[in-house]
PDB file of N, CA and C in Angstrom:
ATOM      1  N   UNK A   1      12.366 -19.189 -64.747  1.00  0.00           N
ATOM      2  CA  UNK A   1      13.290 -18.739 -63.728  1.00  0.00           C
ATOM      3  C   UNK A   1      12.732 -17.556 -62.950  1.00  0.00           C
ATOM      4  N   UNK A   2      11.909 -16.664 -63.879  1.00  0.00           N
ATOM      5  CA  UNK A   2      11.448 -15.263 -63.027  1.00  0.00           C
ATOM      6  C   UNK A   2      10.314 -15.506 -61.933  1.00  0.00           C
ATOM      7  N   UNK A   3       9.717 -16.853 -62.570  1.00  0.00           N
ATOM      8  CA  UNK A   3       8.471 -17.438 -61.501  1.00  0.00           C
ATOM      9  C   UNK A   3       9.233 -17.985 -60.200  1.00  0.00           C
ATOM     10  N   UNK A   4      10.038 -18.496 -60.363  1.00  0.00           N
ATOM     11  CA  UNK A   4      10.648 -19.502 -59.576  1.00  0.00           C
ATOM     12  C   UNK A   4      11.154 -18.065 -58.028  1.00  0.00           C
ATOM     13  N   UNK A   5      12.262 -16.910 -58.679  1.00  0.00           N
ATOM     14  CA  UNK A   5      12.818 -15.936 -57.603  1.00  0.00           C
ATOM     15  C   UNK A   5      11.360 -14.979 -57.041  1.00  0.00           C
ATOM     16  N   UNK A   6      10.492 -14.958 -58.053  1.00  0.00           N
ATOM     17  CA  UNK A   6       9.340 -14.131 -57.351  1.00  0.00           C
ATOM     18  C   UNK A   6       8.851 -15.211 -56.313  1.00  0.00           C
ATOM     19  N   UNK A   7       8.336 -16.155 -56.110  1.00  0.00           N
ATOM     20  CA  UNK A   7       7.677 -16.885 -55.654  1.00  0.00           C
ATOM     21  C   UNK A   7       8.631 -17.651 -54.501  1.00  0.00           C
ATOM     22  N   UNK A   8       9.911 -16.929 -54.450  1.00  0.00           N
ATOM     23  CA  UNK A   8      10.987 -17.574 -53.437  1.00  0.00           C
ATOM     24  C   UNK A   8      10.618 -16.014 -52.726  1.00  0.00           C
ATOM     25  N   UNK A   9      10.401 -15.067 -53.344  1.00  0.00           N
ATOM     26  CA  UNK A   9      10.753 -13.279 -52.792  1.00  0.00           C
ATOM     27  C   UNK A   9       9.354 -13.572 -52.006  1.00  0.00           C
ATOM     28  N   UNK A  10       8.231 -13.978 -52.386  1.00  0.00           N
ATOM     29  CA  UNK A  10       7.118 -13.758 -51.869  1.00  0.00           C
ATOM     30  C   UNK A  10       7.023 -14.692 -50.549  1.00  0.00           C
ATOM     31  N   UNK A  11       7.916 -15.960 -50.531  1.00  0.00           N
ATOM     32  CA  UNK A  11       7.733 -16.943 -49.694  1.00  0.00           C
ATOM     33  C   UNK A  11       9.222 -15.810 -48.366  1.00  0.00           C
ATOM     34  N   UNK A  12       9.580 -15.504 -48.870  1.00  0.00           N
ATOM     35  CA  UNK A  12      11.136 -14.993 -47.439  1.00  0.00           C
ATOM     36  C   UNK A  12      10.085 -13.743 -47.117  1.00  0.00           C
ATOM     37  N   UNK A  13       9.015 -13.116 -48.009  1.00  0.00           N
ATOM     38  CA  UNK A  13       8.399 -11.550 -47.126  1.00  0.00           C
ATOM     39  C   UNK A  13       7.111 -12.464 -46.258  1.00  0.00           C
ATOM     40  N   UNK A  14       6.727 -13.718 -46.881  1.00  0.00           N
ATOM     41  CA  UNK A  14       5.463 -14.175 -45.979  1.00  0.00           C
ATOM     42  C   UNK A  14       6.495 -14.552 -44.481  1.00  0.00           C
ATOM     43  N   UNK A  15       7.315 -14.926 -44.680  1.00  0.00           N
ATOM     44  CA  UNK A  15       7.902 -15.853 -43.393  1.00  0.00           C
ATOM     45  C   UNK A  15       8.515 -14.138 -42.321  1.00  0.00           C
ATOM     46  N   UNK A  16       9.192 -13.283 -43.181  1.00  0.00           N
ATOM     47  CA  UNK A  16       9.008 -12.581 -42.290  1.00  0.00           C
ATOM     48  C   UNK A  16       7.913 -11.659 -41.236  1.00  0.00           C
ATOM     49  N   UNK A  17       7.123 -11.391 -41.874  1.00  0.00           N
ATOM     50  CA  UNK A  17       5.581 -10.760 -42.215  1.00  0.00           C
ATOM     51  C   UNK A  17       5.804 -11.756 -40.819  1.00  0.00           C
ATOM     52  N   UNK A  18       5.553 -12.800 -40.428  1.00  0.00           N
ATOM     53  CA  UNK A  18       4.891 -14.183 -39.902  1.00  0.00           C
ATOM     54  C   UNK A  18       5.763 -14.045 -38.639  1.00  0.00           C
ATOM     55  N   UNK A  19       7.117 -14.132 -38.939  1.00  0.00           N
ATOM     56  CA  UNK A  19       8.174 -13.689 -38.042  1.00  0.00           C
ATOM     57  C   UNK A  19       7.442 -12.782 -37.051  1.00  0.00           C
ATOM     58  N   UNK A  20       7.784 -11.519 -37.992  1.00  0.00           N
ATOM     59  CA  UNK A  20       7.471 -10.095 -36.731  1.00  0.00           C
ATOM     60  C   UNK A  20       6.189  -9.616 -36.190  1.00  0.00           C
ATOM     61  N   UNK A  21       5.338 -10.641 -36.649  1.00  0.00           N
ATOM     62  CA  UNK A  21       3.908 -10.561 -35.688  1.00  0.00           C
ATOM     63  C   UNK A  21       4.107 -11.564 -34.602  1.00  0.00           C
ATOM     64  N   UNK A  22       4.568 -12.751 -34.688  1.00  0.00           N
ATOM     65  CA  UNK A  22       4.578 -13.794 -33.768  1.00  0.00           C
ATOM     66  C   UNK A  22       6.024 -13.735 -32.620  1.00  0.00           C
ATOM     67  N   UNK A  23       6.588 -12.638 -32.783  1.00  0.00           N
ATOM     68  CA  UNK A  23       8.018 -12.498 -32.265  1.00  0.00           C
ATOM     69  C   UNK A  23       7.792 -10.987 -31.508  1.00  0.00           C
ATOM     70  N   UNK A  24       7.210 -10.219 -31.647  1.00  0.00           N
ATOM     71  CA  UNK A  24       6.951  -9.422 -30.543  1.00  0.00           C
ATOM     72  C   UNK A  24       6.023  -9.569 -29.563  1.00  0.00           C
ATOM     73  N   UNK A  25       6.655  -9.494 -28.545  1.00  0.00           N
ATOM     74  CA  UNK A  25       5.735  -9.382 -27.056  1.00  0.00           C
ATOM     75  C   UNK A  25       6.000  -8.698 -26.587  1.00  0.00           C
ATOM     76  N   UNK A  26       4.610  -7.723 -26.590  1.00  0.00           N
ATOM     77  CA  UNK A  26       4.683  -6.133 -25.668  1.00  0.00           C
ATOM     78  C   UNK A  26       5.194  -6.804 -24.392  1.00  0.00           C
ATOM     79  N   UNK A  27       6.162  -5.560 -23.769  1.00  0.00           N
ATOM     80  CA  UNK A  27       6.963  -5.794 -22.057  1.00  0.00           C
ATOM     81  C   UNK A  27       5.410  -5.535 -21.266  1.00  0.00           C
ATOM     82  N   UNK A  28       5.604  -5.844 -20.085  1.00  0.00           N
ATOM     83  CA  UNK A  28       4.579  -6.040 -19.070  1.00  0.00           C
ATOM     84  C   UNK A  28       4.965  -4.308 -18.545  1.00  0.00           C
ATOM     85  N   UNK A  29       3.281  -4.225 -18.126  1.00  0.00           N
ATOM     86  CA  UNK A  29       3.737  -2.378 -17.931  1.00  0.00           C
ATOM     87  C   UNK A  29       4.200  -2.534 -16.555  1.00  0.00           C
ATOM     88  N   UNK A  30       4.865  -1.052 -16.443  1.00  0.00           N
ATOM     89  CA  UNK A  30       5.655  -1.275 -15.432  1.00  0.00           C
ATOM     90  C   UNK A  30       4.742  -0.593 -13.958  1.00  0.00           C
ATOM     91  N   UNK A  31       4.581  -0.683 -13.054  1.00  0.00           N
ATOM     92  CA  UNK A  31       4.444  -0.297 -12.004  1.00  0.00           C
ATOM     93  C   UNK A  31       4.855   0.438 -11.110  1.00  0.00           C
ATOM     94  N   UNK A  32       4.237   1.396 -10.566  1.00  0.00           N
ATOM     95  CA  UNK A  32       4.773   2.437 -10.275  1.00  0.00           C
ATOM     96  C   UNK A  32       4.835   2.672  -8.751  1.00  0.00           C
ATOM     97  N   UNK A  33       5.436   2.643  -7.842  1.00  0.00           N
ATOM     98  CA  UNK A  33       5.278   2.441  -6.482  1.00  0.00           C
ATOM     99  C   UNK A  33       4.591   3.602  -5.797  1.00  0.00           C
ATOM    100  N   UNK A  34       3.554   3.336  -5.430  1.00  0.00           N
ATOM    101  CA  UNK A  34       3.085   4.482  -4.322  1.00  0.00           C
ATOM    102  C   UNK A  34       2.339   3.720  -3.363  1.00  0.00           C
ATOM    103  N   UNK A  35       2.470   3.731  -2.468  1.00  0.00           N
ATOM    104  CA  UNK A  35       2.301   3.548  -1.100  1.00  0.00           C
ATOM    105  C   UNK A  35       0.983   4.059  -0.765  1.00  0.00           C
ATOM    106  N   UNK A  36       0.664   4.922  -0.989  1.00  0.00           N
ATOM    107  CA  UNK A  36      -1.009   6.064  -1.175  1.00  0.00           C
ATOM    108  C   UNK A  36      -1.845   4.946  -1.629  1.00  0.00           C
ATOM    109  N   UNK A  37      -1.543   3.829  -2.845  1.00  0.00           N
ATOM    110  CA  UNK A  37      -2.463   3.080  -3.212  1.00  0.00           C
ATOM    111  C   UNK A  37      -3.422   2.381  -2.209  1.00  0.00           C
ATOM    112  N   UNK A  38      -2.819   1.592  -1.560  1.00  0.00           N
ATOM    113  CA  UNK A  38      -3.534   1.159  -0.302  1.00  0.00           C
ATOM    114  C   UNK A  38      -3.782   1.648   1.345  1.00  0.00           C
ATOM    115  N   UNK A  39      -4.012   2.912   0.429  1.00  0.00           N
ATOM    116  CA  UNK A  39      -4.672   3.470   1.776  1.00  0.00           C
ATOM    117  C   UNK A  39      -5.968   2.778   2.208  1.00  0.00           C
ATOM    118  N   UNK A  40      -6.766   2.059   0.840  1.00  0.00           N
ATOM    119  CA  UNK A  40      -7.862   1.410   1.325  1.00  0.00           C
ATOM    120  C   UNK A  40      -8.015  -0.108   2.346  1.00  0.00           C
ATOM    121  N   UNK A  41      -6.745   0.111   2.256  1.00  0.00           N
ATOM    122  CA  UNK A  41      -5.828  -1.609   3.563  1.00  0.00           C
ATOM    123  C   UNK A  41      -5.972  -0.731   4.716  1.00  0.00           C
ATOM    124  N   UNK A  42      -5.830   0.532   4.942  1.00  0.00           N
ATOM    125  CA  UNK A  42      -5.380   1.085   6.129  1.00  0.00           C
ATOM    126  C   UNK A  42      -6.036   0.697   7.262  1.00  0.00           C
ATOM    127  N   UNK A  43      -7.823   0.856   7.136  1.00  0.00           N
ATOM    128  CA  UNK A  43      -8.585   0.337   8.305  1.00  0.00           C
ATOM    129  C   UNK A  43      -8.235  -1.047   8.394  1.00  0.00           C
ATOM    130  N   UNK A  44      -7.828  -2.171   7.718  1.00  0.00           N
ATOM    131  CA  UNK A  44      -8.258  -3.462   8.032  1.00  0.00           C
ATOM    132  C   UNK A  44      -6.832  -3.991   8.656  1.00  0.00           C
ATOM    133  N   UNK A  45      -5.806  -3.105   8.132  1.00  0.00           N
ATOM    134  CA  UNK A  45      -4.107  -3.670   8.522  1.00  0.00           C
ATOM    135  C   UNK A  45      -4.207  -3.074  10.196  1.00  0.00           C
ATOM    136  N   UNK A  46      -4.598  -1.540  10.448  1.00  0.00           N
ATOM    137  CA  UNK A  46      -4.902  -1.100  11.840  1.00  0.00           C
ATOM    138  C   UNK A  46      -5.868  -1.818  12.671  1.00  0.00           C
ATOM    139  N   UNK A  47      -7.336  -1.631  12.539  1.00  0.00           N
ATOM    140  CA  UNK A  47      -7.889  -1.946  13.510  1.00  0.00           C
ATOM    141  C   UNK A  47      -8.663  -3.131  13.007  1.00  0.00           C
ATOM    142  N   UNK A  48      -8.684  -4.072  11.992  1.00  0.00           N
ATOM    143  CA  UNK A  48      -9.022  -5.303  11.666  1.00  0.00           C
ATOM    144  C   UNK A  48     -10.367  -5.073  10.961  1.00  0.00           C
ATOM    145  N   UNK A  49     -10.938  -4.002  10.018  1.00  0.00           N
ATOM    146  CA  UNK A  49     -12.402  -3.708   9.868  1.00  0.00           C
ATOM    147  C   UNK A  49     -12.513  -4.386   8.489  1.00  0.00           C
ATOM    148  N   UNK A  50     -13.698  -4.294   7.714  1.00  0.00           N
ATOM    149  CA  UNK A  50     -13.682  -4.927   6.621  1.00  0.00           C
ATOM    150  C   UNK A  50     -13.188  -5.022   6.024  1.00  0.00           C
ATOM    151  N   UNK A  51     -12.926  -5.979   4.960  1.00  0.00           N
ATOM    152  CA  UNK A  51     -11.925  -5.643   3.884  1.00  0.00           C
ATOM    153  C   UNK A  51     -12.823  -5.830   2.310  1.00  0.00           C
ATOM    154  N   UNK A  52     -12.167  -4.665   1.760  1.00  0.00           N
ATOM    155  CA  UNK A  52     -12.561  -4.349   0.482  1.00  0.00           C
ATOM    156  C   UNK A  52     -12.145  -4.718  -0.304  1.00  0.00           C
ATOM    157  N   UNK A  53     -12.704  -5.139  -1.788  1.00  0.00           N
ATOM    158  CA  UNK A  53     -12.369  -5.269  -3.088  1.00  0.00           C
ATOM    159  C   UNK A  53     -11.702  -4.395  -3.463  1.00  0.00           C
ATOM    160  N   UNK A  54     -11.651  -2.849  -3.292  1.00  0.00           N
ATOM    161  CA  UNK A  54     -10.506  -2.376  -3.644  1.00  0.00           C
ATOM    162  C   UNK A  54      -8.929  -2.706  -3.141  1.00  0.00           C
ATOM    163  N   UNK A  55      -9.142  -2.764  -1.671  1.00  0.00           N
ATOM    164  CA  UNK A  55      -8.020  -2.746  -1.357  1.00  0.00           C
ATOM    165  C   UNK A  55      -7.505  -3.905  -1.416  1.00  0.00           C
ATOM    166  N   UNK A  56      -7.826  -4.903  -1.782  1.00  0.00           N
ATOM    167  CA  UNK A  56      -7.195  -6.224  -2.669  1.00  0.00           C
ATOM    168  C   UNK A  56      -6.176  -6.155  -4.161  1.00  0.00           C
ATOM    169  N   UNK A  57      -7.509  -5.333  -4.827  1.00  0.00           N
ATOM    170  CA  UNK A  57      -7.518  -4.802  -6.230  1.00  0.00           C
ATOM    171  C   UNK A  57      -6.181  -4.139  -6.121  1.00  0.00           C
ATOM    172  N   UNK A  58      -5.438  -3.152  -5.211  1.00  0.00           N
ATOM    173  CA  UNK A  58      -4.756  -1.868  -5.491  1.00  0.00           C
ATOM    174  C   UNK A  58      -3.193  -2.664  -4.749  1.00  0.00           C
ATOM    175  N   UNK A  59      -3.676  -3.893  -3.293  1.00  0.00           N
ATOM    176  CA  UNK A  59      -2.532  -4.473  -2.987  1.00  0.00           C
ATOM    177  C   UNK A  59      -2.169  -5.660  -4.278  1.00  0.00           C
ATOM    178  N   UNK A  60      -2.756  -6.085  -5.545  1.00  0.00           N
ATOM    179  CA  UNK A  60      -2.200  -6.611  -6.371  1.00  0.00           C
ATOM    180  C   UNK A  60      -1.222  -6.136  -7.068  1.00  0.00           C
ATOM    181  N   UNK A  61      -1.697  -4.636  -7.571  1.00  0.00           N
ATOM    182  CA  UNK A  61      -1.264  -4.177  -8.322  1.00  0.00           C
ATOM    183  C   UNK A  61      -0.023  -3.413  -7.760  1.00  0.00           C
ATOM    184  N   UNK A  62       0.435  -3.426  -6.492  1.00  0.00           N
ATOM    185  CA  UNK A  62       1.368  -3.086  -5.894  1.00  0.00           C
ATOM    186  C   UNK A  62       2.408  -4.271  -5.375  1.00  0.00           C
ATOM    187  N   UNK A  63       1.936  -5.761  -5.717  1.00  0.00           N
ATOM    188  CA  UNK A  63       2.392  -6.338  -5.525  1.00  0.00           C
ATOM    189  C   UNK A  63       4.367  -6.331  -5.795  1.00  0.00           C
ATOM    190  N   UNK A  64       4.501  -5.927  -6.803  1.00  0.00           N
ATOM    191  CA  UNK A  64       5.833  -5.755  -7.024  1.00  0.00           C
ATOM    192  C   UNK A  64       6.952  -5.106  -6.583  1.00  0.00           C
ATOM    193  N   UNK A  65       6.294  -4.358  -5.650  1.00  0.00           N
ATOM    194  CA  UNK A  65       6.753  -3.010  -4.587  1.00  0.00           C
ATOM    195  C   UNK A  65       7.267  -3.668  -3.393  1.00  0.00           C
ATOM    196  N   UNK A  66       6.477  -4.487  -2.678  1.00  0.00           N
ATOM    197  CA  UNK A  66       6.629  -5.067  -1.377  1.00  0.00           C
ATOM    198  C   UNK A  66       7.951  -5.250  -0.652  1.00  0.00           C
ATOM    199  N   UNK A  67       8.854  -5.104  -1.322  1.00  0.00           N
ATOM    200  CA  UNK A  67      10.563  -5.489  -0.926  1.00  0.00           C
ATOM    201  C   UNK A  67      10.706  -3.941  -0.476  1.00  0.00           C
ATOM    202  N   UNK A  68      10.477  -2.836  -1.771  1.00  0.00           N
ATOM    203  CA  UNK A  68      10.755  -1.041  -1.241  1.00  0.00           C
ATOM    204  C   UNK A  68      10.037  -1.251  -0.266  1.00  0.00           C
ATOM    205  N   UNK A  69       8.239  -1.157  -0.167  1.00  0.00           N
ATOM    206  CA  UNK A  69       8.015  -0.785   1.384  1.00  0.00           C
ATOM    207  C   UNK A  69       8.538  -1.706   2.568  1.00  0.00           C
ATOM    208  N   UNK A  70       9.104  -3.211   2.401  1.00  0.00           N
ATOM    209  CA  UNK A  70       9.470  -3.344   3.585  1.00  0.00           C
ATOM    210  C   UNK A  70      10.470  -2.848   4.245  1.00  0.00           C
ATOM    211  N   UNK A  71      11.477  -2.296   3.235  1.00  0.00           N
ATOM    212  CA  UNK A  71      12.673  -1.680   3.456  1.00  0.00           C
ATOM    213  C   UNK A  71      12.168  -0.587   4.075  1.00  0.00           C
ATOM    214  N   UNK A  72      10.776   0.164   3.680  1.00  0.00           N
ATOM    215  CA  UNK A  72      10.853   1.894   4.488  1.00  0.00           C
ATOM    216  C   UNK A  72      10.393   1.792   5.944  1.00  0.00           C
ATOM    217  N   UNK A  73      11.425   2.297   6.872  1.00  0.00           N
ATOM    218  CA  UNK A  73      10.991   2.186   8.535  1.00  0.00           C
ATOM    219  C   UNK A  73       9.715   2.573   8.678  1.00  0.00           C
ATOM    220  N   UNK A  74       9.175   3.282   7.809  1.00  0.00           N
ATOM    221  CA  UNK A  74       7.889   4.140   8.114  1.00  0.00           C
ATOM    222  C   UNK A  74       7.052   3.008   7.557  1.00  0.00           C
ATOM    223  N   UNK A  75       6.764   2.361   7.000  1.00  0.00           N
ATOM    224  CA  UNK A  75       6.107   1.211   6.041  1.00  0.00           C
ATOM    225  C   UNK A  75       5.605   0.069   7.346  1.00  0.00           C
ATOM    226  N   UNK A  76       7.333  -0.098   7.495  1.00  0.00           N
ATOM    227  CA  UNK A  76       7.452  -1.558   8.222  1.00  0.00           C
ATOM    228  C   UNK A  76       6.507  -1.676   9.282  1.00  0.00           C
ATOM    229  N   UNK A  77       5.896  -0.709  10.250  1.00  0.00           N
ATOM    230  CA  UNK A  77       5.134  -1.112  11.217  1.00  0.00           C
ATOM    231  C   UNK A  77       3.891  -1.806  10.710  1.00  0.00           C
ATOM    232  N   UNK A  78       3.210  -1.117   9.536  1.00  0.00           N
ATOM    233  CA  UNK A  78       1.890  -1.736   9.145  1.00  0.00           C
ATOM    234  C   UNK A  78       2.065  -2.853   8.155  1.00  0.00           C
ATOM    235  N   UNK A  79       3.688  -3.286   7.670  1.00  0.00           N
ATOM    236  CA  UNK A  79       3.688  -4.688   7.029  1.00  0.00           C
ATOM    237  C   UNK A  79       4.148  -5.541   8.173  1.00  0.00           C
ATOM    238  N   UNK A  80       4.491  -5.257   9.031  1.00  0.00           N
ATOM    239  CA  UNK A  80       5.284  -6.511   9.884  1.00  0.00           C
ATOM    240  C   UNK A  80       3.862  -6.382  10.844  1.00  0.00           C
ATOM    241  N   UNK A  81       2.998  -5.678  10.785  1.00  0.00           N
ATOM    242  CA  UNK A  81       1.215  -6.129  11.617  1.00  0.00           C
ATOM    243  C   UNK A  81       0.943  -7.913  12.031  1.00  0.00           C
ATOM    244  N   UNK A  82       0.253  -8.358  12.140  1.00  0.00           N
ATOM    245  CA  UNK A  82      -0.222  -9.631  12.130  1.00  0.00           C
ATOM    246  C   UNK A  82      -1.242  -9.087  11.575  1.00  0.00           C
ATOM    247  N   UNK A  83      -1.946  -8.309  11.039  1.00  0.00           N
ATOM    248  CA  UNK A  83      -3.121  -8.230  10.505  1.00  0.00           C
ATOM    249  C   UNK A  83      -2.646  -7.745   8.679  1.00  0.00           C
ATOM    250  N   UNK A  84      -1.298  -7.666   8.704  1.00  0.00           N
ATOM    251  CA  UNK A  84      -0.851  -7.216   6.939  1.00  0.00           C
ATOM    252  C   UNK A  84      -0.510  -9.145   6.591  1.00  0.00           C
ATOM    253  N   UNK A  85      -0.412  -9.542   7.673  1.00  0.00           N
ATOM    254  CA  UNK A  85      -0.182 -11.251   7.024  1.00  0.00           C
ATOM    255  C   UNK A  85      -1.747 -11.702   6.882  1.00  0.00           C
ATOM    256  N   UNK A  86      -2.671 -11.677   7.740  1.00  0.00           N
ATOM    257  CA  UNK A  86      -4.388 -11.973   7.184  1.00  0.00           C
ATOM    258  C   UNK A  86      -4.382 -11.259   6.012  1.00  0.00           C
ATOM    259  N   UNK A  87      -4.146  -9.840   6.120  1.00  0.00           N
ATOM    260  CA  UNK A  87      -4.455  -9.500   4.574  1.00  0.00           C
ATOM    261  C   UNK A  87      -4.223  -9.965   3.392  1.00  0.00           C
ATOM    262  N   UNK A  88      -2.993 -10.083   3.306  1.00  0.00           N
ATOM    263  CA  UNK A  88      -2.391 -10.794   2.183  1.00  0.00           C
ATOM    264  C   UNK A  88      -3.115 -12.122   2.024  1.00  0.00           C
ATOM    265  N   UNK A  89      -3.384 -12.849   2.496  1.00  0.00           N
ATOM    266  CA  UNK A  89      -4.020 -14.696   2.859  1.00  0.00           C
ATOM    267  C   UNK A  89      -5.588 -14.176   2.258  1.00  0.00           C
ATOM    268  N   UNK A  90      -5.827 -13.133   2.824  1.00  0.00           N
ATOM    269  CA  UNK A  90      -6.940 -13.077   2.573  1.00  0.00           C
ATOM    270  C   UNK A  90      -7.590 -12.323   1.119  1.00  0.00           C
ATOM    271  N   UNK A  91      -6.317 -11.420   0.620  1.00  0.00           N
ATOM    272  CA  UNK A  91      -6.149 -11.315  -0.961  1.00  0.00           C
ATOM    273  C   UNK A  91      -6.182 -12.338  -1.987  1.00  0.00           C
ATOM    274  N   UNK A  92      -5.699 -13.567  -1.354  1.00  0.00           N
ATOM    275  CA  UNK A  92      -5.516 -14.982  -2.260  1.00  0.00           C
ATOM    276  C   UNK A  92      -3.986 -14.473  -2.629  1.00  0.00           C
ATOM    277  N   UNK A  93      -3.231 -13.814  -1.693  1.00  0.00           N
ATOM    278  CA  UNK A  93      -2.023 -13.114  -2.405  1.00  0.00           C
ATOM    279  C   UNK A  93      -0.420 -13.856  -1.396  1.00  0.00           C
ATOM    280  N   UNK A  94       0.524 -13.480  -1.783  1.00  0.00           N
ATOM    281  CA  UNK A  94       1.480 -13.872  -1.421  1.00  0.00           C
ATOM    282  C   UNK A  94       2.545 -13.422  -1.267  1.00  0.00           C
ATOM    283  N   UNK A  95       3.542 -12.973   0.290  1.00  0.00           N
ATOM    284  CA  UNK A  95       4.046 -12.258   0.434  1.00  0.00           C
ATOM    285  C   UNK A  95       5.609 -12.684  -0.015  1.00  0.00           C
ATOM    286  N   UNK A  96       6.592 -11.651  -0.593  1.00  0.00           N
ATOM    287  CA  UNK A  96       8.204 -12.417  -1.081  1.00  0.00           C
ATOM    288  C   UNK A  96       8.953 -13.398  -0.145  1.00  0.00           C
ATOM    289  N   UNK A  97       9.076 -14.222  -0.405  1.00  0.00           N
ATOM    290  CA  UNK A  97      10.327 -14.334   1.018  1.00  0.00           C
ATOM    291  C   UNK A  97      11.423 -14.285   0.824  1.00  0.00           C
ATOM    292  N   UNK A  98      12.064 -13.144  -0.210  1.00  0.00           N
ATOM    293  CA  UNK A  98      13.272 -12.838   0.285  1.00  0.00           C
ATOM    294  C   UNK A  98      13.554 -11.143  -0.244  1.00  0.00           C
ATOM    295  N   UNK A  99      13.803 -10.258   0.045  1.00  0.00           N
ATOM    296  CA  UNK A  99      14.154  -8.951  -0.547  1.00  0.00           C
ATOM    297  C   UNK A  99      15.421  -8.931  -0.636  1.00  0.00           C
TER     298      UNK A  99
END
């Protein structure tokens, strides 16, 4: 009988053990909005000049923002550009369509 509850005790700590490694998933970090990030977009959204791997790199990672800056009047001139829609296309990226 004492084999039988140890070997039931050892089988409910393996399954939990098993449980709480396979049952947590770290949250996705969160992102922090600054607008400063892509300052390296600035030449290519204004006057159409190269575009950089950073400023791809920094409009990804700002991707989640895009609804706040379209909302800021101060924002909106250099997202509503025709040259912030090449950008994005040309990130391999994709702008919300709806805020």
């Amino acid at each position: 009988m004492k084999k039988g509850v140890a070997a039931l005790f050892v089988v409910v700590v393996m399954a939990l053990l098993v449980h709480e490694t396979t049952a947590f998933t770290p949250p996705p970090p969160k992102v922090v909005c600054n607008p400063e990030a892509l300052a390296s977009c600035l030449g290519f959204i204004v006057y159409g000049s190269t575009l950089s791997q950073e400023c791809c790199r920094n409009l990804k990672e700002q991707q989640p923002c895009y609804c706040q800056y379209y909302k800021d009047p101060i924002l909106q001139q250099f997202i509503q550009s025709p040259n912030a829609e090449k950008l994005t296309r040309a990130c391999n990226l994709t702008n919300p369509t709806t805020c």
